[in-house]
C-alpha atoms as a PDB file:
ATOM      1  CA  UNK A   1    -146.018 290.258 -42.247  1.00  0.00           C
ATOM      2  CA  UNK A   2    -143.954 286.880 -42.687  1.00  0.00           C
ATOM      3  CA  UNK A   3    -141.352 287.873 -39.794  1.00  0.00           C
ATOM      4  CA  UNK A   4    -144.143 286.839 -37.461  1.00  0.00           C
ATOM      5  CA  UNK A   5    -144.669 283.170 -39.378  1.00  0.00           C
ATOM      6  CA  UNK A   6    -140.809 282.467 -39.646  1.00  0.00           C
ATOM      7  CA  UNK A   7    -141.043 282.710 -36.456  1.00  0.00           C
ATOM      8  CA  UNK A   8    -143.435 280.628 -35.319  1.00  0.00           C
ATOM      9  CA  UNK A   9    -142.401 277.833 -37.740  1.00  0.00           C
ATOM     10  CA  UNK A  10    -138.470 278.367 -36.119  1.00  0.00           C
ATOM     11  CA  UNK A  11    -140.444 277.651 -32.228  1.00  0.00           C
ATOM     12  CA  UNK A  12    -141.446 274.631 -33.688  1.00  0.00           C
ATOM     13  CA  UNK A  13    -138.413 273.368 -35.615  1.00  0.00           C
ATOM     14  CA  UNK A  14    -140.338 273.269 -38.799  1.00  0.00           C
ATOM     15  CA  UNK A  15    -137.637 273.902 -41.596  1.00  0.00           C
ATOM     16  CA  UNK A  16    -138.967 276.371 -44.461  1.00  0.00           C
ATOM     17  CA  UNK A  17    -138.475 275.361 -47.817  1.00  0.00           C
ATOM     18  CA  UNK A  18    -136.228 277.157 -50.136  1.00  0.00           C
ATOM     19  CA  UNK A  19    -137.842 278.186 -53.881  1.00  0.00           C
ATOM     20  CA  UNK A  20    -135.417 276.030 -55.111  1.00  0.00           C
ATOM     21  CA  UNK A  21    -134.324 272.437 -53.034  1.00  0.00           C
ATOM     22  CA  UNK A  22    -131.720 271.349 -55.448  1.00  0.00           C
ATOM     23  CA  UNK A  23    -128.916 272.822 -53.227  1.00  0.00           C
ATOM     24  CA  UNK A  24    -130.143 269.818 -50.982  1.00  0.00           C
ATOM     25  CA  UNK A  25    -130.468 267.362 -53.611  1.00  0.00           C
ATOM     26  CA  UNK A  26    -127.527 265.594 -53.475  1.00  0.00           C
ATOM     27  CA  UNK A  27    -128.982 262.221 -53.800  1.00  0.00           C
ATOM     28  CA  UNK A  28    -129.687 260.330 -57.068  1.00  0.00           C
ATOM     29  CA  UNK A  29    -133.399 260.046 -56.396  1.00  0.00           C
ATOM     30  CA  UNK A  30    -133.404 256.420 -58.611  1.00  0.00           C
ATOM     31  CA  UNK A  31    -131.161 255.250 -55.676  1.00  0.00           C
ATOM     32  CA  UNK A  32    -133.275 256.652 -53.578  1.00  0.00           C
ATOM     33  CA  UNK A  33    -136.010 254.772 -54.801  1.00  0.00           C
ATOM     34  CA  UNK A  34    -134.627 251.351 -55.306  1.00  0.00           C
ATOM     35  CA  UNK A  35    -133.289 251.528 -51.808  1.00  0.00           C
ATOM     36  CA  UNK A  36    -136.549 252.665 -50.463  1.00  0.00           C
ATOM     37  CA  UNK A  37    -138.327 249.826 -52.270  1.00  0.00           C
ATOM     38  CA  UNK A  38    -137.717 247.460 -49.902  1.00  0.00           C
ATOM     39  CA  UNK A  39    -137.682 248.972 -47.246  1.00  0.00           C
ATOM     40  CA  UNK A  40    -139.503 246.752 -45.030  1.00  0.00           C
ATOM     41  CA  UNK A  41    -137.315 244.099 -45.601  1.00  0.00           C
ATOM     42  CA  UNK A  42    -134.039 245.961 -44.072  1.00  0.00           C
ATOM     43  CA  UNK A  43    -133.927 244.374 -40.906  1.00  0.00           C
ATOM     44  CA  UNK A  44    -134.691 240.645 -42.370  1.00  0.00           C
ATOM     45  CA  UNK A  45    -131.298 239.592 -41.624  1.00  0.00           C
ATOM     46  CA  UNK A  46    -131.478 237.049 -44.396  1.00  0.00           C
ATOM     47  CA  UNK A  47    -133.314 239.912 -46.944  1.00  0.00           C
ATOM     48  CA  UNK A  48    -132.087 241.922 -49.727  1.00  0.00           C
ATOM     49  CA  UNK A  49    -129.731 243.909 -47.262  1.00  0.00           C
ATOM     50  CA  UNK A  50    -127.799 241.090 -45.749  1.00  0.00           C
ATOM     51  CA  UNK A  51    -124.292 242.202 -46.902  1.00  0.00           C
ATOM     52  CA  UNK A  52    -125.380 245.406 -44.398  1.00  0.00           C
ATOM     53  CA  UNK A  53    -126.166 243.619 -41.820  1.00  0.00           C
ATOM     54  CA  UNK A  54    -122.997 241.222 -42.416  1.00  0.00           C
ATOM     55  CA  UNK A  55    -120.510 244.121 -43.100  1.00  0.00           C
ATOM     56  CA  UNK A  56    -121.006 245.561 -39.571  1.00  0.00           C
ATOM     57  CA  UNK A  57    -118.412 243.162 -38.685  1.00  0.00           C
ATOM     58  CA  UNK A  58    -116.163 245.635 -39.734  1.00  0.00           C
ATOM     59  CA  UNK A  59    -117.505 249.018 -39.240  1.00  0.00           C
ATOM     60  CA  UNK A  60    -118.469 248.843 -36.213  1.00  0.00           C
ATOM     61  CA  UNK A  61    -115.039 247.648 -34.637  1.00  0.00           C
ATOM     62  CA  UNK A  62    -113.547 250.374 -36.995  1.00  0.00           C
ATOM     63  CA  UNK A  63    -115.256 253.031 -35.804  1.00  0.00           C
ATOM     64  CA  UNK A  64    -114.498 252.103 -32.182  1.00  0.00           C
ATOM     65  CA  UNK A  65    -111.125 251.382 -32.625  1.00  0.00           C
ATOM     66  CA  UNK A  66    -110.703 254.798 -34.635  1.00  0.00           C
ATOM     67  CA  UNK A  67    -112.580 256.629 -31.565  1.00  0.00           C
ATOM     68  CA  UNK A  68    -109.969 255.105 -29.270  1.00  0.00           C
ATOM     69  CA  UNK A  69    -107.089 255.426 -31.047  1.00  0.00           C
ATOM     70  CA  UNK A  70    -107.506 259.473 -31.599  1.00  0.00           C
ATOM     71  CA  UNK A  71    -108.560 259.798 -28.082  1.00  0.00           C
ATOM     72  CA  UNK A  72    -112.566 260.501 -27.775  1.00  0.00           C
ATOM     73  CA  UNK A  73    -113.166 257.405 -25.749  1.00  0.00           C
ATOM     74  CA  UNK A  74    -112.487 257.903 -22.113  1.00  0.00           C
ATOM     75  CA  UNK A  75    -109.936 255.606 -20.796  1.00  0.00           C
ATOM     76  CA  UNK A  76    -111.984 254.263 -18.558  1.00  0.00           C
ATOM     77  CA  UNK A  77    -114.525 253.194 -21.043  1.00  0.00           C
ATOM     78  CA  UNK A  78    -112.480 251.269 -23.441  1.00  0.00           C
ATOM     79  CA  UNK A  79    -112.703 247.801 -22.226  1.00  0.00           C
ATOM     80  CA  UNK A  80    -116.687 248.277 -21.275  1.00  0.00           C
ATOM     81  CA  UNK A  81    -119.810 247.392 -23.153  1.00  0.00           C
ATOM     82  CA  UNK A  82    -120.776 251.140 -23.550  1.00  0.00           C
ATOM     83  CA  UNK A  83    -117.349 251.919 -24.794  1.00  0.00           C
ATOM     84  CA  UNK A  84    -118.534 254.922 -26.667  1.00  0.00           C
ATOM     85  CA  UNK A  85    -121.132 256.663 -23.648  1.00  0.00           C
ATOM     86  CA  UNK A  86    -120.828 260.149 -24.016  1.00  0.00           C
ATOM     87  CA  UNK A  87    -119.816 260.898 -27.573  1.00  0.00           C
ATOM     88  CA  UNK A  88    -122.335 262.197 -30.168  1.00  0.00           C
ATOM     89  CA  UNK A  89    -122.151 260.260 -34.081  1.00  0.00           C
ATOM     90  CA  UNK A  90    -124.150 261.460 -37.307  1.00  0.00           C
ATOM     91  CA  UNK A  91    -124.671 258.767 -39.395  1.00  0.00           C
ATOM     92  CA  UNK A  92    -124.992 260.331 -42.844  1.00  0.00           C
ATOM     93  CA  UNK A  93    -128.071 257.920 -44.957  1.00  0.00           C
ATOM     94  CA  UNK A  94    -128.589 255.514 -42.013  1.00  0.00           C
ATOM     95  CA  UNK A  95    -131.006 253.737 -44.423  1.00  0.00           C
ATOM     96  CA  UNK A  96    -133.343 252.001 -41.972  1.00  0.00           C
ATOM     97  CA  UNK A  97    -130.687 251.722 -38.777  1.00  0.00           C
ATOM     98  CA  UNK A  98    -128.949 249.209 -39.015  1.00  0.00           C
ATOM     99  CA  UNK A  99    -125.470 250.617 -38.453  1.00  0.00           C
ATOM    100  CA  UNK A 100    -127.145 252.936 -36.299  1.00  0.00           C
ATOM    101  CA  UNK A 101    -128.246 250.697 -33.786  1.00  0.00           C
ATOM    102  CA  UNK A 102    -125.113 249.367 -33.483  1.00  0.00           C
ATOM    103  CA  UNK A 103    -123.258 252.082 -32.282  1.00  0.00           C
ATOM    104  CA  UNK A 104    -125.981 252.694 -29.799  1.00  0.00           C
ATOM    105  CA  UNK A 105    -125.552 249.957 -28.165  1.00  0.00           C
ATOM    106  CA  UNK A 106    -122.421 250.829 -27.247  1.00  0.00           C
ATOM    107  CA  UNK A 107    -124.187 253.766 -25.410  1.00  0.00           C
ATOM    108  CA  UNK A 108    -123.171 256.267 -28.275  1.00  0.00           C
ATOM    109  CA  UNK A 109    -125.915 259.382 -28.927  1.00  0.00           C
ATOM    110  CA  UNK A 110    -126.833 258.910 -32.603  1.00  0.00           C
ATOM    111  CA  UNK A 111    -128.108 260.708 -34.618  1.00  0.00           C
ATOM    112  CA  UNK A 112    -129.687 259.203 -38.750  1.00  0.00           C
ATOM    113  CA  UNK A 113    -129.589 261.441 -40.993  1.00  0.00           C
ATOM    114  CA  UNK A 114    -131.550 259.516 -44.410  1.00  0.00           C
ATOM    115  CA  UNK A 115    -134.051 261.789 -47.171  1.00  0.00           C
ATOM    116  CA  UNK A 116    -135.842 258.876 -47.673  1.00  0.00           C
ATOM    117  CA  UNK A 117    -138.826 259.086 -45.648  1.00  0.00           C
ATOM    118  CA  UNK A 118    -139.672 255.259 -46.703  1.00  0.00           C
ATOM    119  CA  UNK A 119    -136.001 254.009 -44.981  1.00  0.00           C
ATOM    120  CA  UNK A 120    -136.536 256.669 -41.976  1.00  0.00           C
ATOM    121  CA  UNK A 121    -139.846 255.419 -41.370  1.00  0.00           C
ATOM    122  CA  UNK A 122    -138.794 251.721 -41.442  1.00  0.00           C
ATOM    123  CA  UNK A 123    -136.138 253.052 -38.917  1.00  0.00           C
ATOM    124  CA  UNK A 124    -138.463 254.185 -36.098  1.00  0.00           C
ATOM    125  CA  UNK A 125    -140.580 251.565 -36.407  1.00  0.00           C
ATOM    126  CA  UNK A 126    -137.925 249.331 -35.437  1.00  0.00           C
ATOM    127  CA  UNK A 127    -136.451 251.272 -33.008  1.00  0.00           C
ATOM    128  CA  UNK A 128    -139.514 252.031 -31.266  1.00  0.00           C
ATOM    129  CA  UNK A 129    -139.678 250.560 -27.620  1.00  0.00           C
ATOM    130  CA  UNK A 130    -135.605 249.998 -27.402  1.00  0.00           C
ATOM    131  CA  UNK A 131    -133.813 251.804 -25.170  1.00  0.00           C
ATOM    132  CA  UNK A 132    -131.399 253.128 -27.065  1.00  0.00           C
ATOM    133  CA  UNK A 133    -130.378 257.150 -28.074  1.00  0.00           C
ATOM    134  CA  UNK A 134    -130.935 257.629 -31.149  1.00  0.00           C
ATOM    135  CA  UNK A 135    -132.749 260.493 -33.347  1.00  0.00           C
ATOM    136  CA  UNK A 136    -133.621 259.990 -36.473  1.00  0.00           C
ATOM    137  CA  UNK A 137    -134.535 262.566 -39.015  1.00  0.00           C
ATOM    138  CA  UNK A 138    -135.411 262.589 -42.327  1.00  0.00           C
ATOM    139  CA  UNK A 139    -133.109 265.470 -44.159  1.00  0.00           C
ATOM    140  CA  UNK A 140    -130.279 266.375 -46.198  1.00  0.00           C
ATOM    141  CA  UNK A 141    -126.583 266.706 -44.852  1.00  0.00           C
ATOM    142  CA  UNK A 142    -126.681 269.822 -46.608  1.00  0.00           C
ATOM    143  CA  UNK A 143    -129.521 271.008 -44.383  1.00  0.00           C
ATOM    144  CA  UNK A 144    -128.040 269.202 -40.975  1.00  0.00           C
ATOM    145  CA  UNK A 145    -124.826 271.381 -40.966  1.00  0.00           C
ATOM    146  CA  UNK A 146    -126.790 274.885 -41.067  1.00  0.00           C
ATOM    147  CA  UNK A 147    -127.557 274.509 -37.663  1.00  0.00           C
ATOM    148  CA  UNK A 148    -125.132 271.391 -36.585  1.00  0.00           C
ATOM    149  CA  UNK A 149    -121.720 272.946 -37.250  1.00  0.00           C
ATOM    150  CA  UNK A 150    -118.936 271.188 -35.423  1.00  0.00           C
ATOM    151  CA  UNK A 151    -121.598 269.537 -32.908  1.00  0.00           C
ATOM    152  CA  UNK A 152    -120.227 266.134 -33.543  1.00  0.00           C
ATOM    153  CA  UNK A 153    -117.177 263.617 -31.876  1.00  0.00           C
ATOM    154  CA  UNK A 154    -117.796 261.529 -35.260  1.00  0.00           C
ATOM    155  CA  UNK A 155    -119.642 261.518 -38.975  1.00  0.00           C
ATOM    156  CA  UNK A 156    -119.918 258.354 -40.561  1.00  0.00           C
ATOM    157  CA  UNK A 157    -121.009 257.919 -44.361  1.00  0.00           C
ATOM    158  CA  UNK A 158    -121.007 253.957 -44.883  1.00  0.00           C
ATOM    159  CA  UNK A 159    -121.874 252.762 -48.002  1.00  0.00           C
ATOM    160  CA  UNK A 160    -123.160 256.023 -49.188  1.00  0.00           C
ATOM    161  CA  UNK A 161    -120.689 257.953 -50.873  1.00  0.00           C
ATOM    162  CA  UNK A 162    -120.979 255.430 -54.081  1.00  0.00           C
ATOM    163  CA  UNK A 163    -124.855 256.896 -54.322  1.00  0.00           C
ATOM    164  CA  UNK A 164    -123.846 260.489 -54.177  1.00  0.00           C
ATOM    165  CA  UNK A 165    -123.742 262.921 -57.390  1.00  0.00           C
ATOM    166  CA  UNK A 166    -121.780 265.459 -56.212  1.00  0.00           C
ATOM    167  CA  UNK A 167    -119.171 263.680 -53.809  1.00  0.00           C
ATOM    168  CA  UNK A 168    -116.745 266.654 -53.333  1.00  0.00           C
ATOM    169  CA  UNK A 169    -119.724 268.816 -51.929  1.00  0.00           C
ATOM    170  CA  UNK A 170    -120.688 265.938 -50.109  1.00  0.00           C
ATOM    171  CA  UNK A 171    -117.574 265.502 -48.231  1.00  0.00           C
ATOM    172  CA  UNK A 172    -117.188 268.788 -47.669  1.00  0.00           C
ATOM    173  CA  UNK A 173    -120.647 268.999 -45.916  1.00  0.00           C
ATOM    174  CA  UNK A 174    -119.507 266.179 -43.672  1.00  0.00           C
ATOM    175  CA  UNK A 175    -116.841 267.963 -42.334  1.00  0.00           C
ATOM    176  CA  UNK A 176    -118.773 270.900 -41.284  1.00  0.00           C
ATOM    177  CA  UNK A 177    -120.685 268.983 -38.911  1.00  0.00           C
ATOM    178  CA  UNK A 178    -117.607 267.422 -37.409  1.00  0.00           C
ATOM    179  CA  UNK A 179    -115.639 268.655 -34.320  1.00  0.00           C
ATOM    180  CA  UNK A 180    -112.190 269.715 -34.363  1.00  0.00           C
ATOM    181  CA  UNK A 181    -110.195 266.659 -33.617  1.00  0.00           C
ATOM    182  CA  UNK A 182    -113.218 264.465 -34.607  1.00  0.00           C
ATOM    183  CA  UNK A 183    -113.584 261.823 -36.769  1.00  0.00           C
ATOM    184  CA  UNK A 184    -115.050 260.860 -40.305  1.00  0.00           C
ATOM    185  CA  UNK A 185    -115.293 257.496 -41.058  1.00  0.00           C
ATOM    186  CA  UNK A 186    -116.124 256.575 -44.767  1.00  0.00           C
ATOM    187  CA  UNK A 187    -116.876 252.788 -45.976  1.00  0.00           C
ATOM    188  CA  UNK A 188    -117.544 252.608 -49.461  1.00  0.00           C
ATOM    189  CA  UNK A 189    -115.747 250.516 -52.633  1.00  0.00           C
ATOM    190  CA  UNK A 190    -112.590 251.560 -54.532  1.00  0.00           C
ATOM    191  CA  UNK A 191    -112.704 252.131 -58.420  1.00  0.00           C
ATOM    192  CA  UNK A 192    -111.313 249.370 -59.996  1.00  0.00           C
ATOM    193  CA  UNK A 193    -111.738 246.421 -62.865  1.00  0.00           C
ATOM    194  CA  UNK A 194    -111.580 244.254 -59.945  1.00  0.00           C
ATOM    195  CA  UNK A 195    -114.318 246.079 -57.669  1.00  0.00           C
ATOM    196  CA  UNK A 196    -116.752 246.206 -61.102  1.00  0.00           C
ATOM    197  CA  UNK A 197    -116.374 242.659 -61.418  1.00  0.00           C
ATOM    198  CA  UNK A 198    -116.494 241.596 -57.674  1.00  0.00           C
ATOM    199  CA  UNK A 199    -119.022 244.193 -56.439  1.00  0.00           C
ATOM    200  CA  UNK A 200    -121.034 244.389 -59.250  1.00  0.00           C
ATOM    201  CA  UNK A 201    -121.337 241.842 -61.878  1.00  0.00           C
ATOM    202  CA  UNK A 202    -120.814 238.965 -59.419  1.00  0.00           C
ATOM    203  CA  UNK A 203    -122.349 240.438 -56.331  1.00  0.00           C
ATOM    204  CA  UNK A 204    -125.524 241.210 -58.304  1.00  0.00           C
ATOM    205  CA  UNK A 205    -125.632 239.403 -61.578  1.00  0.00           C
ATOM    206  CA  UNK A 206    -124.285 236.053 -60.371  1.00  0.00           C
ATOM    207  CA  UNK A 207    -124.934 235.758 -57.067  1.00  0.00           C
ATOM    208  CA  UNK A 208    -127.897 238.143 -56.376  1.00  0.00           C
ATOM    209  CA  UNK A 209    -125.805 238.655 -52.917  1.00  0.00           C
ATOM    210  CA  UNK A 210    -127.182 242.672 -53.800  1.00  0.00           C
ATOM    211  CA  UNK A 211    -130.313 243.773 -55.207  1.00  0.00           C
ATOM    212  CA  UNK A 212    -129.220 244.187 -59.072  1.00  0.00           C
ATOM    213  CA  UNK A 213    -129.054 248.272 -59.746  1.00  0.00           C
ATOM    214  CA  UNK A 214    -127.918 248.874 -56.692  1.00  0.00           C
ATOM    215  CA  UNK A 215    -124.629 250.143 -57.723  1.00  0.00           C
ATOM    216  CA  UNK A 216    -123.218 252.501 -60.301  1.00  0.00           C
ATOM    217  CA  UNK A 217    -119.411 251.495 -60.981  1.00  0.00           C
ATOM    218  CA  UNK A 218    -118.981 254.894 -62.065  1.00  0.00           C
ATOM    219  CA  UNK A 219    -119.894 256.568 -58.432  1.00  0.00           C
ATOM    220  CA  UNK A 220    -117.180 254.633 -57.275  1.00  0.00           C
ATOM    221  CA  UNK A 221    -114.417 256.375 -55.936  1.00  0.00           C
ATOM    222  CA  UNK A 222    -110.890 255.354 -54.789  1.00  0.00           C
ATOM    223  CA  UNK A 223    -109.691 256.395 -51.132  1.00  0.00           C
ATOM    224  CA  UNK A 224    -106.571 259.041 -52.433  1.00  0.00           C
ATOM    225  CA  UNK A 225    -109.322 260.706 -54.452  1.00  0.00           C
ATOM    226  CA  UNK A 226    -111.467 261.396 -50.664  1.00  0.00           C
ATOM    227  CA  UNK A 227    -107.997 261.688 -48.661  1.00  0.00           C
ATOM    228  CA  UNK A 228    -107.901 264.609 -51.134  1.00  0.00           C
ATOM    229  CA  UNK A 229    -111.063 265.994 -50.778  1.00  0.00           C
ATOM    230  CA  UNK A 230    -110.867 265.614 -47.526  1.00  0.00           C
ATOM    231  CA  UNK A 231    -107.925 267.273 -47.226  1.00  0.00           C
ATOM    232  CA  UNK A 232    -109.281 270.357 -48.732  1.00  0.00           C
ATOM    233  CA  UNK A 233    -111.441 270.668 -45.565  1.00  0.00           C
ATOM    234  CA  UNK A 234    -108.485 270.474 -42.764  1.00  0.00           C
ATOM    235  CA  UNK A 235    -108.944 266.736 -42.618  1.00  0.00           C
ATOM    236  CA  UNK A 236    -106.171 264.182 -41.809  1.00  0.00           C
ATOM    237  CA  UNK A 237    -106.870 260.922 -43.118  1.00  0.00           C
ATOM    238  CA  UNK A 238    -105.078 258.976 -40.951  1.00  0.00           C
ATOM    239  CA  UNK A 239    -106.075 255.162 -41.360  1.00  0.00           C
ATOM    240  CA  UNK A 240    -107.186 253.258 -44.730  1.00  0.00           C
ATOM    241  CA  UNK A 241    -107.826 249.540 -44.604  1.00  0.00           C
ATOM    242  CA  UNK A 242    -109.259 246.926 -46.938  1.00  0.00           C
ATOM    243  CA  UNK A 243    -112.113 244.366 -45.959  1.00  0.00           C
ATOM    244  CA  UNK A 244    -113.600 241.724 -48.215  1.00  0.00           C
ATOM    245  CA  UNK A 245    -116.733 239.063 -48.009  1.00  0.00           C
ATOM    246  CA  UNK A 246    -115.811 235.212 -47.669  1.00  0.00           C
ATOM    247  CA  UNK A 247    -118.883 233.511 -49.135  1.00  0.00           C
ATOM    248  CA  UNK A 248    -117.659 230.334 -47.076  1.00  0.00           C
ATOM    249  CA  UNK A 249    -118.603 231.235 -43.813  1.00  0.00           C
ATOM    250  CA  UNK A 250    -120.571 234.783 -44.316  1.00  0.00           C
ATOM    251  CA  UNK A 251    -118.401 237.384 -42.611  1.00  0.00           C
ATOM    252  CA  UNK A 252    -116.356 240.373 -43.521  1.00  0.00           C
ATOM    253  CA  UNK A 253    -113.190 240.618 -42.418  1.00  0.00           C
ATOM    254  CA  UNK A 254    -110.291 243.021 -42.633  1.00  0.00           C
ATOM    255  CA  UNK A 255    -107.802 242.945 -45.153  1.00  0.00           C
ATOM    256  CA  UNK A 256    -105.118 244.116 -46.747  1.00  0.00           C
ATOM    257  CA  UNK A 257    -105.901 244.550 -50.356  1.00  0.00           C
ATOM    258  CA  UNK A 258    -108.357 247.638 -50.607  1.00  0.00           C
ATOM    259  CA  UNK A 259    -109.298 247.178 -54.157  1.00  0.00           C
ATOM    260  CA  UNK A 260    -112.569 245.937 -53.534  1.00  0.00           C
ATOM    261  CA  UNK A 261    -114.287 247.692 -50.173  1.00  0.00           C
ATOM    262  CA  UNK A 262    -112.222 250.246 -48.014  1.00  0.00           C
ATOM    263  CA  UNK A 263    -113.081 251.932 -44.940  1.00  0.00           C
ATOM    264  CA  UNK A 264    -111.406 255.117 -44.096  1.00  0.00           C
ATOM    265  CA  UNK A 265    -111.173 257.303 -41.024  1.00  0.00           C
ATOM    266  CA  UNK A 266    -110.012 261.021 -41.432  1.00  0.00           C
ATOM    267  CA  UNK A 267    -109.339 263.630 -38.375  1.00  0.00           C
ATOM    268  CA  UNK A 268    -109.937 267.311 -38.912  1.00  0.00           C
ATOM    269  CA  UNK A 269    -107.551 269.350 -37.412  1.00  0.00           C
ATOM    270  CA  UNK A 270    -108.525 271.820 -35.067  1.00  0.00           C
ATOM    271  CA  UNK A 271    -108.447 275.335 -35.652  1.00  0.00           C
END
């Protein structure tokens, strides 16, 4: 007698729920919360999310120069506004878009992937009447790669991995929803004395730059401990480069020391 529900629930891409969800609990719901918060301030440039909007600066050049460099961008695209047309990015907790949008303006199909529906909500709204490809839906990654294996050119996780319990699982379900030869593309802060004191008693305590509680300097994690995890999964990391805040003009710029903030692109080898 429930053959004939499942299936009407599957025409209508209604996920069932399992008796148990904590298999797609890999968030740390007081994260989850804080983030969600203040959630209609995430796209007040000058709100408690600045350093996001700031730090794409970086990622976003990152992620197209990694795209490039590895080959997904078509050659003729590369020096064009909509440098990445054609190729399909999850974005694993897009919080409310703003990295998101970003790479959709450069004509990429995105896909947000956030479990909080307060962020997700805040993320249509301002979306809604741009022209831009993007789906957002409110789920876990664990639930995205049952029926997304190997559908994507890229999988980006910025500033995410640092909220994660259980980051080994995590990484590995990233790289189930990648395509051979695609990338992942990881921005998140080292484990160090010096990224404790930088990114979290002066970046909230002193200079309220981030909400305070927003990090946990023991979900930190350094970039040869997700090369390795990575590697577990068939993926390369090929490219690992530091980027730091100058309060003196407000950007984020590349750098050598890593210590602090790191982004990292990884390639998974195909089969």
């Amino acid at each position: 007698m429930l053959k004939p529900a499942i299936n009407i629930l599957k025409k209508f891409n209604i996920r069932l729920l399992s008796t148990s969800l904590s298999k797609f609990n890999n968030v740390d719901e007081k994260d989850m919360k804080h983030l969600g918060s203040f959630s209609s301030q995430w796209w007040d440039v000058s709100g408690p999310v600045k350093p996001l909007h700031l730090m794409n600066q970086v990622r976003v050049p990152f992620i197209r120069d990694g795209l490039i460099s590895t080959g997904a961008v078509k050659t003729e695209n590369i020096n064009k506004p909509d440098v990445l047309k054609g190729l399909n990015i999850l974005e694993v907790g897009c919080g409310a878009g703003i990295l998101t949008e970003a790479l959709a303006r450069l004509k990429a199909n995105v896909t947000g992937l956030e479990p909080s529906t307060e962020l997700i909500d805040a993320a249509r709204d301002h979306l809604n009447g741009q022209s831009l490809n993007i789906k957002y839906i409110s789920e876990f990654i664990e639930q995205h790669s049952v029926d997304n294996a190997e559908k994507y050119d890229a999988v980006v996780a910025s500033e995410v991995i640092e909220h994660v319990p259980d980051q080994k699982a995590f990484l590995h379900e990233l790289t189930k929803c990648v395509k051979p030869n695609g990338s992942i593309f990881i921005t998140t802060f080292n484990k160090t004395q010096v990224s404790w004191l930088l990114g979290i008693v002066l970046a909230e305590y002193v200079l309220n730059f981030i909400p305070k509680g927003t990090h946990d300097w023991n979900q930190f994690i350094s970039p040869s401990e997700v090369t390795q995890i990575l590697s577990e999964k068939d993926c390369n990391t090929v490219l690992v480069h530091g980027f730091g805040y100058n309060p003196l003009n407000e950007t984020f710029n590349f750098q050598k020391y890593d210590g602090v903030n790191y982004a990292l692109q990884a390639v998974k080898h195909a089969s």
